[in-house]
N, C-alpha and C. Protein backbone atom coordinates (compact mmCIF):
# COMPACT_ATOMS: atom_id res chain seq x y z
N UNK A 1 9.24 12.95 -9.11
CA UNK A 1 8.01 13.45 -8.51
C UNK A 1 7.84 12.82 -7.14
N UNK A 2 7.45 13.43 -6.09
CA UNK A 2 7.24 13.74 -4.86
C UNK A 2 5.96 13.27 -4.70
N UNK A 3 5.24 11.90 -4.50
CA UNK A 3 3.85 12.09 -4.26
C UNK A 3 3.03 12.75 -3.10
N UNK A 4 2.54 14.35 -3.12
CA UNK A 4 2.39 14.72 -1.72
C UNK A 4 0.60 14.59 -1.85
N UNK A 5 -0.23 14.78 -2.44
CA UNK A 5 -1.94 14.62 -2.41
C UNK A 5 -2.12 13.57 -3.07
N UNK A 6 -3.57 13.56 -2.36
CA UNK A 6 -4.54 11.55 -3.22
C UNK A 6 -4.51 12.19 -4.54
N UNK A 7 -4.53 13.30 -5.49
CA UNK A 7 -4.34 13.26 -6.78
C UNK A 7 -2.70 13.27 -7.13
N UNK A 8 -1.93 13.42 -6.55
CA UNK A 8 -0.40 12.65 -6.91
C UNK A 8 -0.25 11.86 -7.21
N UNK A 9 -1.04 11.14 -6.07
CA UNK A 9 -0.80 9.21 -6.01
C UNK A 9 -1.55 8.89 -6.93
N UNK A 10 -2.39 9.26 -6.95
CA UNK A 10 -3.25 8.59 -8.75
C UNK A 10 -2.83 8.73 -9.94
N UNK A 11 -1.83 10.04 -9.99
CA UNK A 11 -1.11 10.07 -11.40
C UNK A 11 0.37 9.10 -11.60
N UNK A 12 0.95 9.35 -10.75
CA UNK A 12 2.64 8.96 -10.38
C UNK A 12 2.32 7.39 -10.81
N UNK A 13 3.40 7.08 -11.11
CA UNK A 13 3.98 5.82 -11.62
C UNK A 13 4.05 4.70 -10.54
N UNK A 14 3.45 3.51 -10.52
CA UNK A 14 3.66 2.41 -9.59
C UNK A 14 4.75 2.52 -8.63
N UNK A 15 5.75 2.58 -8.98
CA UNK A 15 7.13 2.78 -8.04
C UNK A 15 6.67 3.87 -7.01
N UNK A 16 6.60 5.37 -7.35
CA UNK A 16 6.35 6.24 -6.93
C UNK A 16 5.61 6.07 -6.26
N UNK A 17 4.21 5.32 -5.92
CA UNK A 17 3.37 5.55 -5.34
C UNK A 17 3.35 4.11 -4.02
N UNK A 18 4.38 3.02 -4.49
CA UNK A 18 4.52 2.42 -3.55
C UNK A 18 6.00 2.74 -2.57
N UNK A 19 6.98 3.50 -3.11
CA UNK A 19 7.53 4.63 -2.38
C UNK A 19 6.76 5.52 -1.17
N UNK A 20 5.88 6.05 -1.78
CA UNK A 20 5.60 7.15 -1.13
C UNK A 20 4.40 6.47 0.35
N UNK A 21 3.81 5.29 0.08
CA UNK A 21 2.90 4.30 1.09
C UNK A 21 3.51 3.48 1.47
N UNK A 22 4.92 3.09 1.33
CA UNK A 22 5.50 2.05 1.52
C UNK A 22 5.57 1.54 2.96
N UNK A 23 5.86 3.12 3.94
CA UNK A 23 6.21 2.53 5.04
C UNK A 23 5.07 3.01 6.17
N UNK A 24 3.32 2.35 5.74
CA UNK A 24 2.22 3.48 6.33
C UNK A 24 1.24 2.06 7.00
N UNK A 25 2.05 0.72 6.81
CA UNK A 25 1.74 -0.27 7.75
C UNK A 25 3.49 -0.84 7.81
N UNK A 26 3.91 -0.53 8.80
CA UNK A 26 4.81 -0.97 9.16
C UNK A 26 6.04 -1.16 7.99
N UNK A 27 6.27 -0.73 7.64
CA UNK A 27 7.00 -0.64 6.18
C UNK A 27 6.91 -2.14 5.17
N UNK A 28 5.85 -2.28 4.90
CA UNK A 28 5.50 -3.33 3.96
C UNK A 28 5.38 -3.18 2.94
N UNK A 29 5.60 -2.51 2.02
CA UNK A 29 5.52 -2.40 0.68
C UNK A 29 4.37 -3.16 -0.20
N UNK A 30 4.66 -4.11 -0.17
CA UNK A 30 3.74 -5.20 -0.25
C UNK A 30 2.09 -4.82 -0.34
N UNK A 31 1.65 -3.89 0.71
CA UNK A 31 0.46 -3.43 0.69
C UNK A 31 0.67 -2.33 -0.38
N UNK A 32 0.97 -1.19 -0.50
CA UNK A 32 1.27 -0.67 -1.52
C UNK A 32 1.13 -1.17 -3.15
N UNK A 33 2.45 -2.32 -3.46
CA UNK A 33 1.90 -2.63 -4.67
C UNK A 33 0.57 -2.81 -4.40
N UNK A 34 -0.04 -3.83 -3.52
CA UNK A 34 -1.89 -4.26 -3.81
C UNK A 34 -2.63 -3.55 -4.70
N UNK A 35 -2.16 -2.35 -3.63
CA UNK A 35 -3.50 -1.14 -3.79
C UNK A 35 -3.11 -0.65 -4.96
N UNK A 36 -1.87 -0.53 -5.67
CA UNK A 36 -1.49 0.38 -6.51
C UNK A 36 -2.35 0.18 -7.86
N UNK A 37 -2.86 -1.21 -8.01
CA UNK A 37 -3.74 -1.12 -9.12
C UNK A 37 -5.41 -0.68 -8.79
N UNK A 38 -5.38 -0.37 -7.77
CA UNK A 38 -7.48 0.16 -7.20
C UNK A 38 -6.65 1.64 -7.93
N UNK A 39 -5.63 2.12 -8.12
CA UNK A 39 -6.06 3.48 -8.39
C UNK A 39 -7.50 3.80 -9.71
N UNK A 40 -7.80 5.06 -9.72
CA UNK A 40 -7.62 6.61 -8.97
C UNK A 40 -8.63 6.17 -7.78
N UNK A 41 -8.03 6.64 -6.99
CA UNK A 41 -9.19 6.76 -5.20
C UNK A 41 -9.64 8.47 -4.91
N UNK A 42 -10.86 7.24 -5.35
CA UNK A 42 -11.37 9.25 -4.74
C UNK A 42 -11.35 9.84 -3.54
N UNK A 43 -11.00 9.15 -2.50
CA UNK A 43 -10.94 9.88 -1.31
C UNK A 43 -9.63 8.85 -0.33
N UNK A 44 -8.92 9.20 0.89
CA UNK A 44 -8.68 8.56 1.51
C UNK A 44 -9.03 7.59 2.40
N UNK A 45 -10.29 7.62 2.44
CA UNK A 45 -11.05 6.29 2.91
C UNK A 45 -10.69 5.17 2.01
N UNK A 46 -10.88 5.72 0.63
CA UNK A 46 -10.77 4.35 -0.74
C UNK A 46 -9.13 4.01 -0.51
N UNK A 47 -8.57 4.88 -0.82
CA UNK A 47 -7.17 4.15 -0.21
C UNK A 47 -6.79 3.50 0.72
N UNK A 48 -6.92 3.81 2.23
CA UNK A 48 -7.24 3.00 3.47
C UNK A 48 -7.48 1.61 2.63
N UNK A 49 -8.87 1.52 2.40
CA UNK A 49 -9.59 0.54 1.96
C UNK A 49 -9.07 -0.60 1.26
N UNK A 50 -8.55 0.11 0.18
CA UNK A 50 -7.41 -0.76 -0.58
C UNK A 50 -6.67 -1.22 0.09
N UNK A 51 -5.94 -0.68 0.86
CA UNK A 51 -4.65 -1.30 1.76
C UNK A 51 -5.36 -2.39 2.60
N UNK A 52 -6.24 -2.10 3.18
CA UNK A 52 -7.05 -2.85 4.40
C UNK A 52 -7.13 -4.56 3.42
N UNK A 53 -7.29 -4.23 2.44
CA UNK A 53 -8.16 -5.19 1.80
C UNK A 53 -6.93 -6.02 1.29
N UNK A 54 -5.91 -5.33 0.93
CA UNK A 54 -4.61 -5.87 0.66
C UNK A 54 -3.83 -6.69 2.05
N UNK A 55 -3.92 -6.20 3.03
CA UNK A 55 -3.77 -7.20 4.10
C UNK A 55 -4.70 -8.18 4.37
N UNK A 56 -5.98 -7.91 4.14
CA UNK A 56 -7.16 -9.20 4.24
C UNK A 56 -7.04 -10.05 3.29
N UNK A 57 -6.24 -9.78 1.86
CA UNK A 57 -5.90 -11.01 1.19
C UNK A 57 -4.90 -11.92 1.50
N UNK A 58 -3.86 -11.18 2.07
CA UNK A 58 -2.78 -11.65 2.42
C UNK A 58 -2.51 -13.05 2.94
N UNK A 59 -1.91 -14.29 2.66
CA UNK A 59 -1.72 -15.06 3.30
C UNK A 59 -1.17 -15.19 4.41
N UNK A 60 -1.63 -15.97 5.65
CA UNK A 60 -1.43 -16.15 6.82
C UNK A 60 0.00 -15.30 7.67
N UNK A 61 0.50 -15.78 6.80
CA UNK A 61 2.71 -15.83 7.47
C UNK A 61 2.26 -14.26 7.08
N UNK A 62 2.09 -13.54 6.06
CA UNK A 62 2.43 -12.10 5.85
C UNK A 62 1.57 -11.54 6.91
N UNK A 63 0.11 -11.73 7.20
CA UNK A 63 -0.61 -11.10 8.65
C UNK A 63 0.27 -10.95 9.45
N UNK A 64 0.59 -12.31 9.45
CA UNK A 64 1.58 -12.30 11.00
C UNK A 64 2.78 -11.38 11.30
N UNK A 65 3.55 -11.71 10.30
CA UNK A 65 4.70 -10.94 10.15
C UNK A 65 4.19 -9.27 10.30
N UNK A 66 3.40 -8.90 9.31
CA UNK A 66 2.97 -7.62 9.71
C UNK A 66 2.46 -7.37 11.43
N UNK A 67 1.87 -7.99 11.92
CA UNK A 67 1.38 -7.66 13.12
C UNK A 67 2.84 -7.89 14.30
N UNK A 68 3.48 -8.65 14.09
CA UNK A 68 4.97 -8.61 14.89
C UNK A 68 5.92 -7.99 14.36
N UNK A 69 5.44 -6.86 13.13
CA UNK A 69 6.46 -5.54 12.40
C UNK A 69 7.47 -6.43 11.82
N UNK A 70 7.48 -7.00 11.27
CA UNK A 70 8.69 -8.05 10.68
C UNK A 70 8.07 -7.57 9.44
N UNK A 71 9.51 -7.03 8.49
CA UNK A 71 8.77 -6.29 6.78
C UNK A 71 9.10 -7.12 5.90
N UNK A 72 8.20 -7.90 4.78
CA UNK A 72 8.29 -8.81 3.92
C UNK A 72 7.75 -7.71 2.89
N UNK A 73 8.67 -8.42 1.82
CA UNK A 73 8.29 -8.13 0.30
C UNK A 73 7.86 -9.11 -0.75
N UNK A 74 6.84 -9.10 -1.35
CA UNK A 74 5.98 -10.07 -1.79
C UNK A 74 5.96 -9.83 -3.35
N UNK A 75 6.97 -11.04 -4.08
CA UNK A 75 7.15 -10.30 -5.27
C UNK A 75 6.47 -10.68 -6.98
């Protein structure tokens, strides 16, 4: 499965759905898993959100790295 709509991504399987967001901050994956447990999002704001919030947890070195595009996986 192909996740192409916000009701894809809410059904599809963890993998799938950090596949399909994987590379929508700089290819970090990392944000992806985060969010992958806020599912179902009712809108794309709530997703944004999740992600946003998944980098605001993030420890220091991963900000960084994200903001100088350097892709870490956080496991």
């Amino acid at each position: 499965m192909t996740p192409k709509t916000l009701a894809d991504l809410n059904a599809c399987s963890k993998d799938e759905f950090v596949a399909a967001l994987a590379n929508i901050f700089e290819y970090s994956p990392w944000i992806a898993e985060q969010a992958a447990s806020s599912r179902p999002f009712a809108g794309v704001n709530a997703l944004f959100g999740a992600m946003k919030a998944a980098v605001d947890r993030a420890p220091s070195e991963l900000r960084l790295a994200l903001t100088r595009s350097e892709s870490f996986r956080v496991d």
